[in-house]
N, C-alpha and C. Protein backbone atom coordinates (compact mmCIF):
# COMPACT_ATOMS: atom_id res chain seq x y z
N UNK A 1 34.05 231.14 200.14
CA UNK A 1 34.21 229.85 200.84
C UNK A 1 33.16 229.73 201.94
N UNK A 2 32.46 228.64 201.91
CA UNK A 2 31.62 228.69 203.14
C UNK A 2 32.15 227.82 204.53
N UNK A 3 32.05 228.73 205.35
CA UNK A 3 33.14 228.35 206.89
C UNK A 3 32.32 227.68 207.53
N UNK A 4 30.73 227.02 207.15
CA UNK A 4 29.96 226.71 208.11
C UNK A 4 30.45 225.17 208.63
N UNK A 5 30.96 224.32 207.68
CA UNK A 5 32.28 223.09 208.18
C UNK A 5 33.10 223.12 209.18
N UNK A 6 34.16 224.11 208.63
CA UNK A 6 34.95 224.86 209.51
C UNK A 6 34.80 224.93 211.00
N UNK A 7 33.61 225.91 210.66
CA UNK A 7 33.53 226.57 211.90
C UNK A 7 33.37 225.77 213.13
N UNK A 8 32.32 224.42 212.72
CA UNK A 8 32.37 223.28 213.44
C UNK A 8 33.81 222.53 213.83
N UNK A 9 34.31 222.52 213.00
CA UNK A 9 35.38 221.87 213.06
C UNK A 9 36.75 222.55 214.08
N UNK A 10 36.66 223.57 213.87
CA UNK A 10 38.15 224.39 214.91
C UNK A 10 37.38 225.24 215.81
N UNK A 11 36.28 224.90 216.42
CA UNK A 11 35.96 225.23 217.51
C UNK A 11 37.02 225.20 218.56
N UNK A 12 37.25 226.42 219.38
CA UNK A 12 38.69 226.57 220.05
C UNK A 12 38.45 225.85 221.64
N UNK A 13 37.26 225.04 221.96
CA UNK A 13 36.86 224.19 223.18
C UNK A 13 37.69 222.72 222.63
N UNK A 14 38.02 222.82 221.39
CA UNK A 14 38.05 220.91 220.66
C UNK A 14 39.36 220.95 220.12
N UNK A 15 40.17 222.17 219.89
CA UNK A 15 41.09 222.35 218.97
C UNK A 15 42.52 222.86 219.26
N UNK A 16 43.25 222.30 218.81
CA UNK A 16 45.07 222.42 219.13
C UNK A 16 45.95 223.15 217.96
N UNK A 17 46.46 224.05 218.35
CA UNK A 17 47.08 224.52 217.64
C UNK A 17 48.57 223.79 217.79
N UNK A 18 49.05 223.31 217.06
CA UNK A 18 50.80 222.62 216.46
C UNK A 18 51.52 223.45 215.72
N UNK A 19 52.54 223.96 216.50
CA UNK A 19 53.48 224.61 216.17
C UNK A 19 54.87 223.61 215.82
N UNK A 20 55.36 223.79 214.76
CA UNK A 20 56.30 222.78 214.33
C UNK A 20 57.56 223.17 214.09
N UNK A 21 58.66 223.04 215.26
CA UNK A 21 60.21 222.81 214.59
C UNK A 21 60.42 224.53 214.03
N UNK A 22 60.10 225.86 214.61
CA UNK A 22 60.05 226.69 214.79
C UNK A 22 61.44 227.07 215.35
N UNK A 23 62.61 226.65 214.73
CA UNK A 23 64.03 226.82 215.30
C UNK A 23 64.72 227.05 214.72
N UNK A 24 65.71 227.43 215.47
CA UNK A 24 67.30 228.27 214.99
C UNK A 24 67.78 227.22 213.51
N UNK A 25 67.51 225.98 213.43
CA UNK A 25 68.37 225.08 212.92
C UNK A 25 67.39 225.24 211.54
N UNK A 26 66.44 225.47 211.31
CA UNK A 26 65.62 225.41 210.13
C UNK A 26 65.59 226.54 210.10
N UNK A 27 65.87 228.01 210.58
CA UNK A 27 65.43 229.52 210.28
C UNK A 27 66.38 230.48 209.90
N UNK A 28 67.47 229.74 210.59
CA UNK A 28 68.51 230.39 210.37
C UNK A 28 70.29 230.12 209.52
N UNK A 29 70.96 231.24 209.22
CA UNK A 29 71.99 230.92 208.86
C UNK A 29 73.03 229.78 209.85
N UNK A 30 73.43 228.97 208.73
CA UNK A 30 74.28 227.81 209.99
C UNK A 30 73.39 227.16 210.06
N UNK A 31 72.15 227.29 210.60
CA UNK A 31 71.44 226.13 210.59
C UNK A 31 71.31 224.34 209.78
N UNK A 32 70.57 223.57 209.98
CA UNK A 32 70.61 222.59 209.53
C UNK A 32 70.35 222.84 207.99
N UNK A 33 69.11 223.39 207.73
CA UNK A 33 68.37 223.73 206.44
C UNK A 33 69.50 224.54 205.75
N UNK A 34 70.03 225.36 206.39
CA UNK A 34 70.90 226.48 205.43
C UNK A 34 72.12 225.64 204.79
N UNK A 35 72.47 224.45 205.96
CA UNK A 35 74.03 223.82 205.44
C UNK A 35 73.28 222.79 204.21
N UNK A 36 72.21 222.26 204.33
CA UNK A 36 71.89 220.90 203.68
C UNK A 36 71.16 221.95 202.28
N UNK A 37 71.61 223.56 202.28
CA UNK A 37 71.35 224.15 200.69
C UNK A 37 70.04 225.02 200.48
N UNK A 38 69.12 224.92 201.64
CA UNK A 38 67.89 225.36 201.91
C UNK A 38 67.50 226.50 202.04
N UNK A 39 66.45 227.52 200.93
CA UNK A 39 66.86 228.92 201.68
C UNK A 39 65.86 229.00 202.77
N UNK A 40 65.99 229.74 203.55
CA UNK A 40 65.72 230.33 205.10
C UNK A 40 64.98 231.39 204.88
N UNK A 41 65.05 231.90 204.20
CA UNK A 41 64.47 233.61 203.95
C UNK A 41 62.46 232.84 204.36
N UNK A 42 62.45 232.00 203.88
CA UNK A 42 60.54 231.86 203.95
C UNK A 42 59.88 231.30 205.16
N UNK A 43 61.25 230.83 205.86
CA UNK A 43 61.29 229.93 207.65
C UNK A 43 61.21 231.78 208.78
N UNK A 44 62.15 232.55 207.64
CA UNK A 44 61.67 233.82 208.72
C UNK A 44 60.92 234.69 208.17
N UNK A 45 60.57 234.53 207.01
CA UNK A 45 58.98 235.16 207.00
C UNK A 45 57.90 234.82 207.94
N UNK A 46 57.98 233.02 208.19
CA UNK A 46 56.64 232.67 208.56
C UNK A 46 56.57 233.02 210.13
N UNK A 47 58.10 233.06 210.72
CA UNK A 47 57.82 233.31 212.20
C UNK A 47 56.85 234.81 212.23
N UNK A 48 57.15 235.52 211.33
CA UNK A 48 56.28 236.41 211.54
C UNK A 48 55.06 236.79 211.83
N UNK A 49 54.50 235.64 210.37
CA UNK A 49 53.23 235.29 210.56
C UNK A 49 52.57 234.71 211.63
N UNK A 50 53.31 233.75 212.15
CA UNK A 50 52.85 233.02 213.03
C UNK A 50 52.88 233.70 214.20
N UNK A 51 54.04 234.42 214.67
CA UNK A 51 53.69 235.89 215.56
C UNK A 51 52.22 236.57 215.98
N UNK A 52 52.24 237.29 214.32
CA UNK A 52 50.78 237.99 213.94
C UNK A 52 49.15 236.86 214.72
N UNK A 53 49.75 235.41 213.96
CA UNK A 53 48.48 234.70 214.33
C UNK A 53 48.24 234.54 215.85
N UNK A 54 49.12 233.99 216.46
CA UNK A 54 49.80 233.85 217.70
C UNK A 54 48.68 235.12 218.72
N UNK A 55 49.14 236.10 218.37
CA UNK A 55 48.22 237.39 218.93
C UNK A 55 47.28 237.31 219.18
N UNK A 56 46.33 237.06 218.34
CA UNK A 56 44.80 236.68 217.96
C UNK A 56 43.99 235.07 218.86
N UNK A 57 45.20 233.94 218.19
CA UNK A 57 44.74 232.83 218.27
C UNK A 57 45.24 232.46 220.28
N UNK A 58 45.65 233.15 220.47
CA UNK A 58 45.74 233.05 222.31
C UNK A 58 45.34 233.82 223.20
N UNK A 59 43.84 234.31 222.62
CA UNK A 59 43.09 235.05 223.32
C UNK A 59 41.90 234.57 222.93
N UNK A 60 42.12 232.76 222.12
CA UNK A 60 40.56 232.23 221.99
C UNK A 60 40.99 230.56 222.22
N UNK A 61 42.20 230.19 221.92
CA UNK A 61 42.60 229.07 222.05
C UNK A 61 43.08 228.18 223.73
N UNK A 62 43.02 227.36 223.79
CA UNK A 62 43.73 226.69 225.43
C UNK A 62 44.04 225.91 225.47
N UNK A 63 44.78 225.34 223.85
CA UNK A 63 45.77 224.03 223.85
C UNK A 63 46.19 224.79 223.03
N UNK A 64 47.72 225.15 223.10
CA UNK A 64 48.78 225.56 222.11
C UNK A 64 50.23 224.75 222.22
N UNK A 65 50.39 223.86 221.36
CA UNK A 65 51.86 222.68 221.86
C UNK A 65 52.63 223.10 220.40
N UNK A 66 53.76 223.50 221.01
CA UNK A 66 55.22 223.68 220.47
C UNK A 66 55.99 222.07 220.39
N UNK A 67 56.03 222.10 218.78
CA UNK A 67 56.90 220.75 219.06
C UNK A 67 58.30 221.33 218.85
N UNK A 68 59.21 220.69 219.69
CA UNK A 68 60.70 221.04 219.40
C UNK A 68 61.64 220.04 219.24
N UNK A 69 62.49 219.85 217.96
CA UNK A 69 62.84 218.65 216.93
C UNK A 69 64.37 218.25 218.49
N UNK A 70 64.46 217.50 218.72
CA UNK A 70 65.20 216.96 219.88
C UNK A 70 66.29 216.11 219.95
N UNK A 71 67.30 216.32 219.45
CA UNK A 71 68.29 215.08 219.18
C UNK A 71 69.23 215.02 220.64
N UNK A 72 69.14 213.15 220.67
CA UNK A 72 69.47 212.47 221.82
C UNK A 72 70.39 211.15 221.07
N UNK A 73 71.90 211.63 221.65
CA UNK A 73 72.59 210.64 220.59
C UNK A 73 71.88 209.12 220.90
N UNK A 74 71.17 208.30 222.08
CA UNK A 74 70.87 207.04 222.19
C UNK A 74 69.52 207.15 221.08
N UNK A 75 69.11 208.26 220.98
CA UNK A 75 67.88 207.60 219.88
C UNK A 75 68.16 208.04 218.39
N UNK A 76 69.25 207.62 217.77
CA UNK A 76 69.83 208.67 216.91
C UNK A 76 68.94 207.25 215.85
N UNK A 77 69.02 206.96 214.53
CA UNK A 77 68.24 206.03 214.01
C UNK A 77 69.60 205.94 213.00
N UNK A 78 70.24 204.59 213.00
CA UNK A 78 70.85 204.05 211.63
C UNK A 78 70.49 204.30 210.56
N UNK A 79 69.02 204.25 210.45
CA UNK A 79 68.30 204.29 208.99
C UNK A 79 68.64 205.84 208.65
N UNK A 80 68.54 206.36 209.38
CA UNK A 80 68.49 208.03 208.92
C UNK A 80 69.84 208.87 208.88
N UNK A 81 70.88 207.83 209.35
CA UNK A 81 71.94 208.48 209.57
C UNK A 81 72.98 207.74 207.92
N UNK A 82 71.88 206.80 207.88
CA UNK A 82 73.15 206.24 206.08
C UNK A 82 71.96 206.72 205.20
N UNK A 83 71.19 207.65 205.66
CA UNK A 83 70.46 208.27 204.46
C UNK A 83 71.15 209.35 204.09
N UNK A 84 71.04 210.09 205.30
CA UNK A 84 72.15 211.64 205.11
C UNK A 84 73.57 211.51 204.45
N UNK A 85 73.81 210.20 204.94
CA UNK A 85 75.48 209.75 204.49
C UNK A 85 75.15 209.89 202.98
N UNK A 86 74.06 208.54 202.26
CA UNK A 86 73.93 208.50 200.89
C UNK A 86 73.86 209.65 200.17
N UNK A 87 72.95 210.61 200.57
CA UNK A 87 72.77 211.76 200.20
C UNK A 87 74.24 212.89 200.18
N UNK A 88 74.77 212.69 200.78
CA UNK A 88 76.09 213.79 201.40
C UNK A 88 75.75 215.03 202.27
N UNK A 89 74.82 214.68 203.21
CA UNK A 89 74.10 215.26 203.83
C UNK A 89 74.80 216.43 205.46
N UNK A 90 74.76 217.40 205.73
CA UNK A 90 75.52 217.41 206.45
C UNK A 90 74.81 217.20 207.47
N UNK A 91 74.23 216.65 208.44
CA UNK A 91 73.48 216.63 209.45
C UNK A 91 73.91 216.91 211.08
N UNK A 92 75.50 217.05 211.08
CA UNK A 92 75.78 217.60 212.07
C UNK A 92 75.09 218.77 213.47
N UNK A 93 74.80 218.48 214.49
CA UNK A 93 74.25 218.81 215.57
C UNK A 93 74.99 219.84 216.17
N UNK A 94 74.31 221.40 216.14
CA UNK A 94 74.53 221.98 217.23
C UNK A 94 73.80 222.75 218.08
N UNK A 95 73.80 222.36 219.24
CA UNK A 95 72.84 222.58 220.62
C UNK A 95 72.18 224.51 220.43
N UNK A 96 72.89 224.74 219.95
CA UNK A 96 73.01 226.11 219.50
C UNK A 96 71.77 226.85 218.85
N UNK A 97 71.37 226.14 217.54
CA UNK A 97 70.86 225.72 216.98
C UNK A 97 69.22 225.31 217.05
N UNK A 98 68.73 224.74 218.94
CA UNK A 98 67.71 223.77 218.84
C UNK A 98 66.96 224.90 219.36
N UNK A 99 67.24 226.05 219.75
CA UNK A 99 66.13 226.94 220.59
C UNK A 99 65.41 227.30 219.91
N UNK A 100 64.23 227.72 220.20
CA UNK A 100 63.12 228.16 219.38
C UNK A 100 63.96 229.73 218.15
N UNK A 101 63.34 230.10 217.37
CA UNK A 101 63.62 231.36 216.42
C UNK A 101 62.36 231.81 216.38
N UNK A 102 62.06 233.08 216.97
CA UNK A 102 61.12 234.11 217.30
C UNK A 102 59.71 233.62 217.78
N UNK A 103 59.50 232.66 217.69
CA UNK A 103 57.93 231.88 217.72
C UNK A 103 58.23 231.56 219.29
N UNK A 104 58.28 232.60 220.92
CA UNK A 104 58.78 231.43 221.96
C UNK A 104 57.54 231.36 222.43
N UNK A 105 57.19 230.27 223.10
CA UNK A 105 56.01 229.71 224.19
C UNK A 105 55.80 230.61 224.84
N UNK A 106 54.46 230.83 225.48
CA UNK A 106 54.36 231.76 226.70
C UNK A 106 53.85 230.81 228.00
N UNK A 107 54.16 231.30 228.59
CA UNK A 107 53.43 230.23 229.86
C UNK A 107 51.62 229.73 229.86
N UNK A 108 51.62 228.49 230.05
CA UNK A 108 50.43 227.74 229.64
C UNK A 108 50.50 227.06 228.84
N UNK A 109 51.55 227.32 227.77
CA UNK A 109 51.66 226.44 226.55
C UNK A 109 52.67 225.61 226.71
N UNK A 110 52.26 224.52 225.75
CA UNK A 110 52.98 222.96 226.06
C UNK A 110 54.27 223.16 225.19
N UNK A 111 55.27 222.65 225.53
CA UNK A 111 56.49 222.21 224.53
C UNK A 111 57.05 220.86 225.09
N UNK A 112 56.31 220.29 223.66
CA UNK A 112 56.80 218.48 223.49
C UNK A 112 58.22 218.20 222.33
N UNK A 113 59.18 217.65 223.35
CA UNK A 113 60.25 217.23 222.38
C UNK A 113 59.68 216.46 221.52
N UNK A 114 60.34 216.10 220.14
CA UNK A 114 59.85 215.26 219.36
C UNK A 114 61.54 214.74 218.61
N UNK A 115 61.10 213.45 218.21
CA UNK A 115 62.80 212.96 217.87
C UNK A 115 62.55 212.36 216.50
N UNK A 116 61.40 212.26 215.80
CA UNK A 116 61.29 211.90 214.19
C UNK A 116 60.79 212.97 213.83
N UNK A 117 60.60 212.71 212.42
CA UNK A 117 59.35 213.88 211.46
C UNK A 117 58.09 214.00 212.08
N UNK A 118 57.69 212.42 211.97
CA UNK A 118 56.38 212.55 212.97
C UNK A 118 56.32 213.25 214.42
N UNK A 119 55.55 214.14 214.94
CA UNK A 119 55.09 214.78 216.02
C UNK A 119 54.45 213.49 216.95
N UNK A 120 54.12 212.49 216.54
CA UNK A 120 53.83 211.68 217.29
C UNK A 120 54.43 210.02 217.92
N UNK A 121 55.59 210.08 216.67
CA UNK A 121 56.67 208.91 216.89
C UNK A 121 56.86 209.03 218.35
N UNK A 122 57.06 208.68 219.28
CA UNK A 122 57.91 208.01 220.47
C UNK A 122 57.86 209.52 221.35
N UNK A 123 56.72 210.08 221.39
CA UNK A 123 56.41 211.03 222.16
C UNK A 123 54.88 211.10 222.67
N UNK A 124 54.52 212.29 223.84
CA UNK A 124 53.65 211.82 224.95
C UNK A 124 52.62 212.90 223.98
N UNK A 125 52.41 213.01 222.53
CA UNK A 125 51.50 214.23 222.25
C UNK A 125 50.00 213.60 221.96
N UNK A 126 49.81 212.32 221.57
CA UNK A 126 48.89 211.78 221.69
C UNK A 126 48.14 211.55 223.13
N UNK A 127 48.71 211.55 223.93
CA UNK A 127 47.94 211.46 225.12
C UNK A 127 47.57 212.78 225.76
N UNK A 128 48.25 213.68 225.63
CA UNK A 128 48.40 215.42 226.14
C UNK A 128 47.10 215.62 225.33
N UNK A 129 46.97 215.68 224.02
CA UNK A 129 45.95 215.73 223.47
C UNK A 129 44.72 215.61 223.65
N UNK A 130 44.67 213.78 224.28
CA UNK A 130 43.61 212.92 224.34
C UNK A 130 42.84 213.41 225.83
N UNK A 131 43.98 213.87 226.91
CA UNK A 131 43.11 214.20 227.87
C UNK A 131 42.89 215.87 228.41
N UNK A 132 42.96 216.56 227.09
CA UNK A 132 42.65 217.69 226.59
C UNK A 132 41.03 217.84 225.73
N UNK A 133 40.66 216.63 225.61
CA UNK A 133 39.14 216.20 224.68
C UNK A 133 39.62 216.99 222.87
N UNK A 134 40.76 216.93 223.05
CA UNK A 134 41.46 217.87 221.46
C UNK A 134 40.50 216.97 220.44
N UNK A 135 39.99 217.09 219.47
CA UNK A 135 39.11 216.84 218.52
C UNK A 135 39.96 217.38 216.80
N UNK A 136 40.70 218.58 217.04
CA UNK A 136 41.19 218.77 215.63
C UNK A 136 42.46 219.58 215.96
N UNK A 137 43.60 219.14 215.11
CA UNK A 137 44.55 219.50 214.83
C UNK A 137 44.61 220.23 214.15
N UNK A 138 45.39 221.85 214.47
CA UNK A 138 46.11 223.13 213.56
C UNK A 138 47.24 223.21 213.46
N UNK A 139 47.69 222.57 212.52
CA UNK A 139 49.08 222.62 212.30
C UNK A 139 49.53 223.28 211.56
N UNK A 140 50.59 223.77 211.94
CA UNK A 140 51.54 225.08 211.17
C UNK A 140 52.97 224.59 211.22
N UNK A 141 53.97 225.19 210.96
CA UNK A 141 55.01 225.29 211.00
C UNK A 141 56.28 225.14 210.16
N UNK A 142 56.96 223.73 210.26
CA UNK A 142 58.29 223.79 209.44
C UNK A 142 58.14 222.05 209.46
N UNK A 143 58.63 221.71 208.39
CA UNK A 143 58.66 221.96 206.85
C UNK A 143 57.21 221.20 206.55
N UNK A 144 56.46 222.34 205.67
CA UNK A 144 55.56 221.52 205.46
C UNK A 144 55.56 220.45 204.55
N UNK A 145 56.67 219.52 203.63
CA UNK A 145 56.67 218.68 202.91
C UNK A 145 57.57 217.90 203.80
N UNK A 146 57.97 217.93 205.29
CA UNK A 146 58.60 217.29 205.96
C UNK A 146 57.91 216.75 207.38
N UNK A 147 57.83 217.22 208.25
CA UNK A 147 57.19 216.80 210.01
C UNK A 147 56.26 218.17 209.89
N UNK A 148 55.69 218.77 209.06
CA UNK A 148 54.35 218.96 209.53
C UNK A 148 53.98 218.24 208.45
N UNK A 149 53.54 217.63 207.37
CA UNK A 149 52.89 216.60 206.80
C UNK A 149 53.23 215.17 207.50
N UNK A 150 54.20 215.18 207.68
CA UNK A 150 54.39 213.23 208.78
C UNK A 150 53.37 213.90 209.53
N UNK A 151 53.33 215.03 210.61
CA UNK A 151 52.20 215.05 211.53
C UNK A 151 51.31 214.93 211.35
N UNK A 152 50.48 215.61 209.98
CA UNK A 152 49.44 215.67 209.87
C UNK A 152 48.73 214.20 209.44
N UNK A 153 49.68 213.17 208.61
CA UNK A 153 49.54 211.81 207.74
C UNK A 153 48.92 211.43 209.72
N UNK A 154 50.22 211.37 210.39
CA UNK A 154 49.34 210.46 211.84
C UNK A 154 48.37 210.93 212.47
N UNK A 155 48.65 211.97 212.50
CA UNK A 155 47.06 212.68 213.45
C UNK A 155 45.82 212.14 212.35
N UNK A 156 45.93 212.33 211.58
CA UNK A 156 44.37 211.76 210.82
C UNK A 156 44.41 210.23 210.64
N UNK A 157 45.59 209.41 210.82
CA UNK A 157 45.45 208.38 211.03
C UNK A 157 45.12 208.32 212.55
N UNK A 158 45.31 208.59 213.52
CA UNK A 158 44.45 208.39 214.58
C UNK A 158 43.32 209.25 215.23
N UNK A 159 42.57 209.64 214.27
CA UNK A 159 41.04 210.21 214.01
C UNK A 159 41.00 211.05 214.47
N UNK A 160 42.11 212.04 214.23
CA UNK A 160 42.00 213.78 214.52
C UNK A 160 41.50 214.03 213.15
N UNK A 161 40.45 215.30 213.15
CA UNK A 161 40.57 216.01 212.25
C UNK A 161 41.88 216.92 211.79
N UNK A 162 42.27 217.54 210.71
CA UNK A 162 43.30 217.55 210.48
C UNK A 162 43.17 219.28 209.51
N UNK A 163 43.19 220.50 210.11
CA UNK A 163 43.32 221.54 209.33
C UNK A 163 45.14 222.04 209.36
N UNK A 164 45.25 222.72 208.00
CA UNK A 164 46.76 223.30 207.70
C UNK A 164 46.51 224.84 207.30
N UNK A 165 46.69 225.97 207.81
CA UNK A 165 46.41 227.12 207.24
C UNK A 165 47.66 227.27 205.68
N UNK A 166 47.74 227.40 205.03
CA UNK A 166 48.91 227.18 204.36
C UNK A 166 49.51 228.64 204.54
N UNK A 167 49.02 229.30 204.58
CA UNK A 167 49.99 230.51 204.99
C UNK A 167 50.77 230.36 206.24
N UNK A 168 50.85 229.60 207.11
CA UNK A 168 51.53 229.40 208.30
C UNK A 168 52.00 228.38 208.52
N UNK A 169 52.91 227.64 207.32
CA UNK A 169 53.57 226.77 207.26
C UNK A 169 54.25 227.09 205.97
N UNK A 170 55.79 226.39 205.83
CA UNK A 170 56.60 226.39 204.35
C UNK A 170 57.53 225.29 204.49
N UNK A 171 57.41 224.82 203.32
CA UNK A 171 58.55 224.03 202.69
C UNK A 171 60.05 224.01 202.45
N UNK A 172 60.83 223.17 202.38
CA UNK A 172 61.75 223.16 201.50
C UNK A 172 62.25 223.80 200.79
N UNK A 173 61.13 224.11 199.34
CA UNK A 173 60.93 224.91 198.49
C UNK A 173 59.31 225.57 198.34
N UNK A 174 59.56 226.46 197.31
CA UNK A 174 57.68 226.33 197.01
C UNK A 174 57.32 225.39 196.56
N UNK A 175 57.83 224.49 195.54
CA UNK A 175 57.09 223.34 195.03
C UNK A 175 57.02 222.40 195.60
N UNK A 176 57.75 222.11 196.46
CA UNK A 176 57.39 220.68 197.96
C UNK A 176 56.58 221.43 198.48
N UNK A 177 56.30 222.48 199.16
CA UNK A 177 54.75 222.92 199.99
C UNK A 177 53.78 222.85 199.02
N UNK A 178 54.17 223.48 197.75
CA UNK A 178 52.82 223.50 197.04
C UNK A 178 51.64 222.29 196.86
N UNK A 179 52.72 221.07 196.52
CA UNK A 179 52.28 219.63 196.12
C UNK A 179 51.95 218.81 197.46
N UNK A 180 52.70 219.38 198.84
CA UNK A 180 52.64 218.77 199.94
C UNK A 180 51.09 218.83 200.35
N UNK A 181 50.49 220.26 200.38
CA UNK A 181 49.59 220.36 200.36
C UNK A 181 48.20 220.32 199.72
N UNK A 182 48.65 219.73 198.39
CA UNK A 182 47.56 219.36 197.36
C UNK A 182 47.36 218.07 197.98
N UNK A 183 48.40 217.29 198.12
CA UNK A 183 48.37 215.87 198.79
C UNK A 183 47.35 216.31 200.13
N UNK A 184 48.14 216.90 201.37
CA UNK A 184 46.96 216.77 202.57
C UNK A 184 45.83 217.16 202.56
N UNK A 185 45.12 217.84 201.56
CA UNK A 185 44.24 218.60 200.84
C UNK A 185 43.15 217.17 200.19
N UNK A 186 44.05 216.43 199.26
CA UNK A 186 43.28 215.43 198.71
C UNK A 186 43.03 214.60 199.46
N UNK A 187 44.01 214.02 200.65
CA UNK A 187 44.10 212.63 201.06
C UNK A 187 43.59 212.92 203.14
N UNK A 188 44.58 213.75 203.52
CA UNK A 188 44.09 213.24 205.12
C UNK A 188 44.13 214.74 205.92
N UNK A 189 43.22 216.25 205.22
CA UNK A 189 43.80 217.24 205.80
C UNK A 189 42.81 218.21 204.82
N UNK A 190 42.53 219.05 205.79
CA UNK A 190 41.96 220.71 205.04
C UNK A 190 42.64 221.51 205.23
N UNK A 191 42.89 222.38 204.11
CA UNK A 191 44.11 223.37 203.84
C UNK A 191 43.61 224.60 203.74
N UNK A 192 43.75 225.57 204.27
CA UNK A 192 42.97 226.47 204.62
C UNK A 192 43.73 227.86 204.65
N UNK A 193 42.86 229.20 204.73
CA UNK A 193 44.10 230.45 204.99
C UNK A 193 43.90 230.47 206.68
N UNK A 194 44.97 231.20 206.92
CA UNK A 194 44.60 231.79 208.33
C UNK A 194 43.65 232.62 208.96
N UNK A 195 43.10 233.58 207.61
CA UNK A 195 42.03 234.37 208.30
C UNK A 195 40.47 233.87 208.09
N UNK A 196 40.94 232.47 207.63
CA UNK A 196 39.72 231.66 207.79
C UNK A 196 39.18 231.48 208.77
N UNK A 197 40.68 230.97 209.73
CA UNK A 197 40.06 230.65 211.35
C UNK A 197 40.05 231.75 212.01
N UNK A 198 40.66 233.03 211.91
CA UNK A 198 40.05 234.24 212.67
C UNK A 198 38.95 234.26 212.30
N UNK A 199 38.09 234.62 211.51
CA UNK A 199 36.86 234.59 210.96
C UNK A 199 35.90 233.32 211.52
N UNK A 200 35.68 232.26 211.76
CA UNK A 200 35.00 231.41 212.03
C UNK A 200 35.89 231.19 214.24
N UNK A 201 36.51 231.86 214.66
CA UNK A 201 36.40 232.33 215.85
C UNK A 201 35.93 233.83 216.08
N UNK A 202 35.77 234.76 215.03
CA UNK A 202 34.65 235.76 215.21
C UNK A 202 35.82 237.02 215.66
N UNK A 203 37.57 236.78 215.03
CA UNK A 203 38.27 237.79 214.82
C UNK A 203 38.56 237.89 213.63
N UNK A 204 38.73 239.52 213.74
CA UNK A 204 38.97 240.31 212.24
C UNK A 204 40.60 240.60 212.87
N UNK A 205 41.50 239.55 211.70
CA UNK A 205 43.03 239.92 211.82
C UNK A 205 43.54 240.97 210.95
């Protein structure tokens, strides 16, 4: 693969790493994902990974934003609540639930609530960004056929570049990540490994 694109591109002066929905409620048993049938086993593989990257990538990076999925019964959405209904969905809330699972912030790093799929619906990450001179989005996290693809669809709609390591993000299933990412791949996103960007920041992970 030639990184000489790349390398331009996730320059760590221009570039944000997005951590996505990295929580108890998607990672774990009880969780949201586990009740609505979802297995978990690949939500705690990736904290791992993202651990591992984590190591590396914050000893070259100086925008790192944690989004954390935020429910506020006044912004709860009708539309989404007779979806879960249609579906037989259990979507039930517990506070319990919203804390990070092994991936926590360290001081310096941002954590933006977020209350849709999108990372950028009705939250301040577009501007945190903007007066950061952020140039390209690294997004990782949870679910990638869910709010890290909504993220990634808006960030390249508002003229971020747009990289996904696919090893540091998972789906649903394998076949929603797999196809999720053929999509951000074809349409608004470069899909990439992780030791791509160690390598084009000049670490051997």
């Amino acid at each position: 693969m030639n990184l000489t694109n790349l390398r331009i591109k996730v320059a760590p002066e221009q570039s944000a790493l997005i951590i996505i929905d990295m929580q108890k409620d998607y990672c774990s048993e009880g969780g949201a994902f586990h009740r609505m049938g979802f297995n978990v086993e690949p939500a705690k593989a990736l904290a791992s990974r993202l651990n591992g990257f984590l190591t590396h990538a914050r000893k070259v990076l100086k925008c790192i934003v944690h989004m954390k999925m935020t429910k506020i019964a006044f912004l709860s959405s009708p539309a989404g609540l007779e979806h879960y209904q249609r579906l037989g969905i259990d979507r039930q809330y517990d506070p319990a639930y919203s804390e990070f699972y092994e991936v926590i912030p360290e001081e310096g790093e941002a954590v933006i609530p977020k209350y849709r799929h999108s990372g950028f619906v009705s939250t301040y990450l577009d501007q945190f960004l903007r007066l950061r001179d952020v140039k390209t989005l690294i997004v990782t996290g949870l679910a990638t056929n869910v709010c890290v693809e909504s993220t990634a669809r808006e960030g390249f709609a508002r003229d971020y570049h747009v990289v996904i390591p696919e090893d540091l993000t998972e789906g649903t299933s394998p076949d929603a990540k797999k196809w999720s990412l053929i999509n951000i791949n074809s349409f608004f996103g470069e899909v990439v490994q992780s030791a791509d960007l160690l390598h084009c920041w000049g670490i051997e992970g």
